[in-house]
Protein backbone atom coordinates (compact mmCIF):
# COMPACT_ATOMS: atom_id res chain seq x y z
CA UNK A 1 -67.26 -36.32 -26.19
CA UNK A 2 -66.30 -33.10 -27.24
CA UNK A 3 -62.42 -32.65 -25.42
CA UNK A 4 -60.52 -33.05 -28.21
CA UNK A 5 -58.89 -36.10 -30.24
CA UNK A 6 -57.85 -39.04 -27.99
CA UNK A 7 -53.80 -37.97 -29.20
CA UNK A 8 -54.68 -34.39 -27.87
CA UNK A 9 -56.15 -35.40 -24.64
CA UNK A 10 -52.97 -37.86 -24.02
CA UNK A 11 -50.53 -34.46 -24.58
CA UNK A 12 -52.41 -32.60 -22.72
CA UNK A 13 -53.23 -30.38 -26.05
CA UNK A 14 -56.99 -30.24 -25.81
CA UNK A 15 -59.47 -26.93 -24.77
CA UNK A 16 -57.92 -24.51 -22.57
CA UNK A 17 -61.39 -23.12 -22.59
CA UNK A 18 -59.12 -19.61 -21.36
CA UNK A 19 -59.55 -17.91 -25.18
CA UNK A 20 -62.76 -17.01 -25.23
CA UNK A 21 -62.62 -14.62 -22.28
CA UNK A 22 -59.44 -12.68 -23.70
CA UNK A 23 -60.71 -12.07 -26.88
CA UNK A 24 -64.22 -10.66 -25.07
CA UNK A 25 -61.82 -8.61 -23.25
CA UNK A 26 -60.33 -7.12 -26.12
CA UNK A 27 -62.95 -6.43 -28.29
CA UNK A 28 -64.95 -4.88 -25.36
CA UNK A 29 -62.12 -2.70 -24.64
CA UNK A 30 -61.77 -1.61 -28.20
CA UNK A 31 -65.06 -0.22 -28.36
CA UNK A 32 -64.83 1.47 -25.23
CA UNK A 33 -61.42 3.04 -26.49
CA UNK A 34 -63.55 3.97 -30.12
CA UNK A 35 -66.09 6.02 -27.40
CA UNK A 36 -64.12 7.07 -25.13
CA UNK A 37 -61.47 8.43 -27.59
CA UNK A 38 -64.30 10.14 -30.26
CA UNK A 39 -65.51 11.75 -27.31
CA UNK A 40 -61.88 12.85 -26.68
CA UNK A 41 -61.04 14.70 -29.83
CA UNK A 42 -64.69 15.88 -30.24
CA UNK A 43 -63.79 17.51 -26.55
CA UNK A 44 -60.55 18.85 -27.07
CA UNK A 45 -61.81 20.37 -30.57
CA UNK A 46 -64.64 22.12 -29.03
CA UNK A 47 -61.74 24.05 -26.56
CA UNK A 48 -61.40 27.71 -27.17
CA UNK A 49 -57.63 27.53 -27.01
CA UNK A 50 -54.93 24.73 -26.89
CA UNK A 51 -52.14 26.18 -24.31
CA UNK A 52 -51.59 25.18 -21.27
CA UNK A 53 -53.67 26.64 -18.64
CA UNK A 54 -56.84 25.92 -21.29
CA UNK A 55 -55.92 22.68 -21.17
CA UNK A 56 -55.05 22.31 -17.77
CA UNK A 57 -58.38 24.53 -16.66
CA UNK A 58 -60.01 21.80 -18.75
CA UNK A 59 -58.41 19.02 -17.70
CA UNK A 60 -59.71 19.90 -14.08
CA UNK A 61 -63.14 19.39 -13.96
CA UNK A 62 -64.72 16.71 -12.75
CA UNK A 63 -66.68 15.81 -15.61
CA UNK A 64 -63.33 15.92 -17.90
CA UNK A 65 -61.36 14.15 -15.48
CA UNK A 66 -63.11 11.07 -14.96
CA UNK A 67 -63.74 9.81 -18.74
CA UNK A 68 -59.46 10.85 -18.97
CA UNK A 69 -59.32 8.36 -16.05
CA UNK A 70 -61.38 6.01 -18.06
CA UNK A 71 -59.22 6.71 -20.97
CA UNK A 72 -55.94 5.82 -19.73
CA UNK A 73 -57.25 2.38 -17.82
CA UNK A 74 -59.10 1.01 -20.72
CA UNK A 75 -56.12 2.15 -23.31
CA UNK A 76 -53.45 0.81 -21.44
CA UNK A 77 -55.58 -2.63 -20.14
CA UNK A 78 -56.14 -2.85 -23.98
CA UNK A 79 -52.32 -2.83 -24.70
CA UNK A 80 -51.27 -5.37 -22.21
CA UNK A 81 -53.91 -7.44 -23.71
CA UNK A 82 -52.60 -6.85 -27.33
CA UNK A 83 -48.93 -7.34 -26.42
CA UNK A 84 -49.59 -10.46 -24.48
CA UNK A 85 -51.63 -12.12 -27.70
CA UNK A 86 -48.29 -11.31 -29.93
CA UNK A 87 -45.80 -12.72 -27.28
CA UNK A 88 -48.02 -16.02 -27.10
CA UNK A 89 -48.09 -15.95 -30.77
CA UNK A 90 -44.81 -15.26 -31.15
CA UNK A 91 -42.19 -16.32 -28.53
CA UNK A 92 -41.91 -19.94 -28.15
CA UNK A 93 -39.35 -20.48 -25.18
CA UNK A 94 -41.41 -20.70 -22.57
CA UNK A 95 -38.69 -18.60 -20.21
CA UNK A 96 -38.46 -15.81 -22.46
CA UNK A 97 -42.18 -15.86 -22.72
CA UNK A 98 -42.64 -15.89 -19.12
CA UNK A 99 -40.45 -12.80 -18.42
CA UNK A 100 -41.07 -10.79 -21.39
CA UNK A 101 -45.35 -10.96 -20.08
CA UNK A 102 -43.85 -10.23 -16.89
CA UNK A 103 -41.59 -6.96 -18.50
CA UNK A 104 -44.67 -6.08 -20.57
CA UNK A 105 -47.55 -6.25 -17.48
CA UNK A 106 -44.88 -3.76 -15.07
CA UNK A 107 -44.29 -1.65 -18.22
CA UNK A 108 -48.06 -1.10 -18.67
CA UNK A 109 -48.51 -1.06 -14.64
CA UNK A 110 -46.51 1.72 -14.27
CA UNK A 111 -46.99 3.62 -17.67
CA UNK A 112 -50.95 3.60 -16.24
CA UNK A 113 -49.94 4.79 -13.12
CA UNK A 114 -47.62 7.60 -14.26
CA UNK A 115 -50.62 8.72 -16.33
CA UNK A 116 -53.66 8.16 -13.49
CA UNK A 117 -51.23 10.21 -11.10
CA UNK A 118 -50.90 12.89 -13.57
CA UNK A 119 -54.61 13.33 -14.34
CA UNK A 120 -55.62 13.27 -10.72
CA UNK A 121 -52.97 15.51 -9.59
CA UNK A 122 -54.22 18.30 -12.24
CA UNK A 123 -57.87 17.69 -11.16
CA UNK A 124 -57.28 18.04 -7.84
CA UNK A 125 -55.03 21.17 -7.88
CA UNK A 126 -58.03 22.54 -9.82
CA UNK A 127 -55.58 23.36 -12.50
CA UNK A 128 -53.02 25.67 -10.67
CA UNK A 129 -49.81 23.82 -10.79
């Protein structure tokens, strides 16, 4: 009892019982993204000045640095799970599908890493490029 009609069982069709923990995932990741980012552009606004040795002088302390880190993991771990939701909805050849996840999870890889590299690199020069 409870897997599913007997026709769904047969075709294999029944409870992947896999859902539930993606769409945790991505509402947990939304709200960090709605903290982490308010605390963002209530940070930036409070900066005397916007060019870029403020923002790099900013940018370098530790306290900064680490919720950017935060930032950039939980955005872009947020985005693969978005795009991988709309190429499951939306791509039904299961080779296309297959490579496009696999296009879409190096694309994010490396867009993250890009981004971690930069932030560490400025906080650990202390700002002086």
């Amino acid at each position: 009892m409870g897997n599913g009609t007997r026709l769904g069982r047969v075709r294999g069709l029944g409870s992947a019982r896999s859902g539930t923990h993606h769409w945790i995932s991505q509402r947990v990741t939304a709200v960090g993204n709605l903290l982490l980012v308010t605390w963002f552009v209530l940070s930036l606004a409070m900066l005397p000045a916007y060019d870029h040795a403020a923002i790099t002088g900013w940018l370098s302390q530790p306290i900064v640095a680490v919720p950017m880190l935060l930032i950039i993991v939980n955005t872009f771990y947020h985005m693969r799970l978005g795009l991988q939701v709309m190429v499951e909805d939306y791509v039904h050849d299961e080779g296309l599908k297959f490579a496009t996840l696999i296009l879409i999870t190096f694309f994010v890889v490396g867009c993250a890493a890009v981004s971690l590299f930069s932030v560490a690199k400025i906080a650990f020069a202390g700002g002086a490029l």
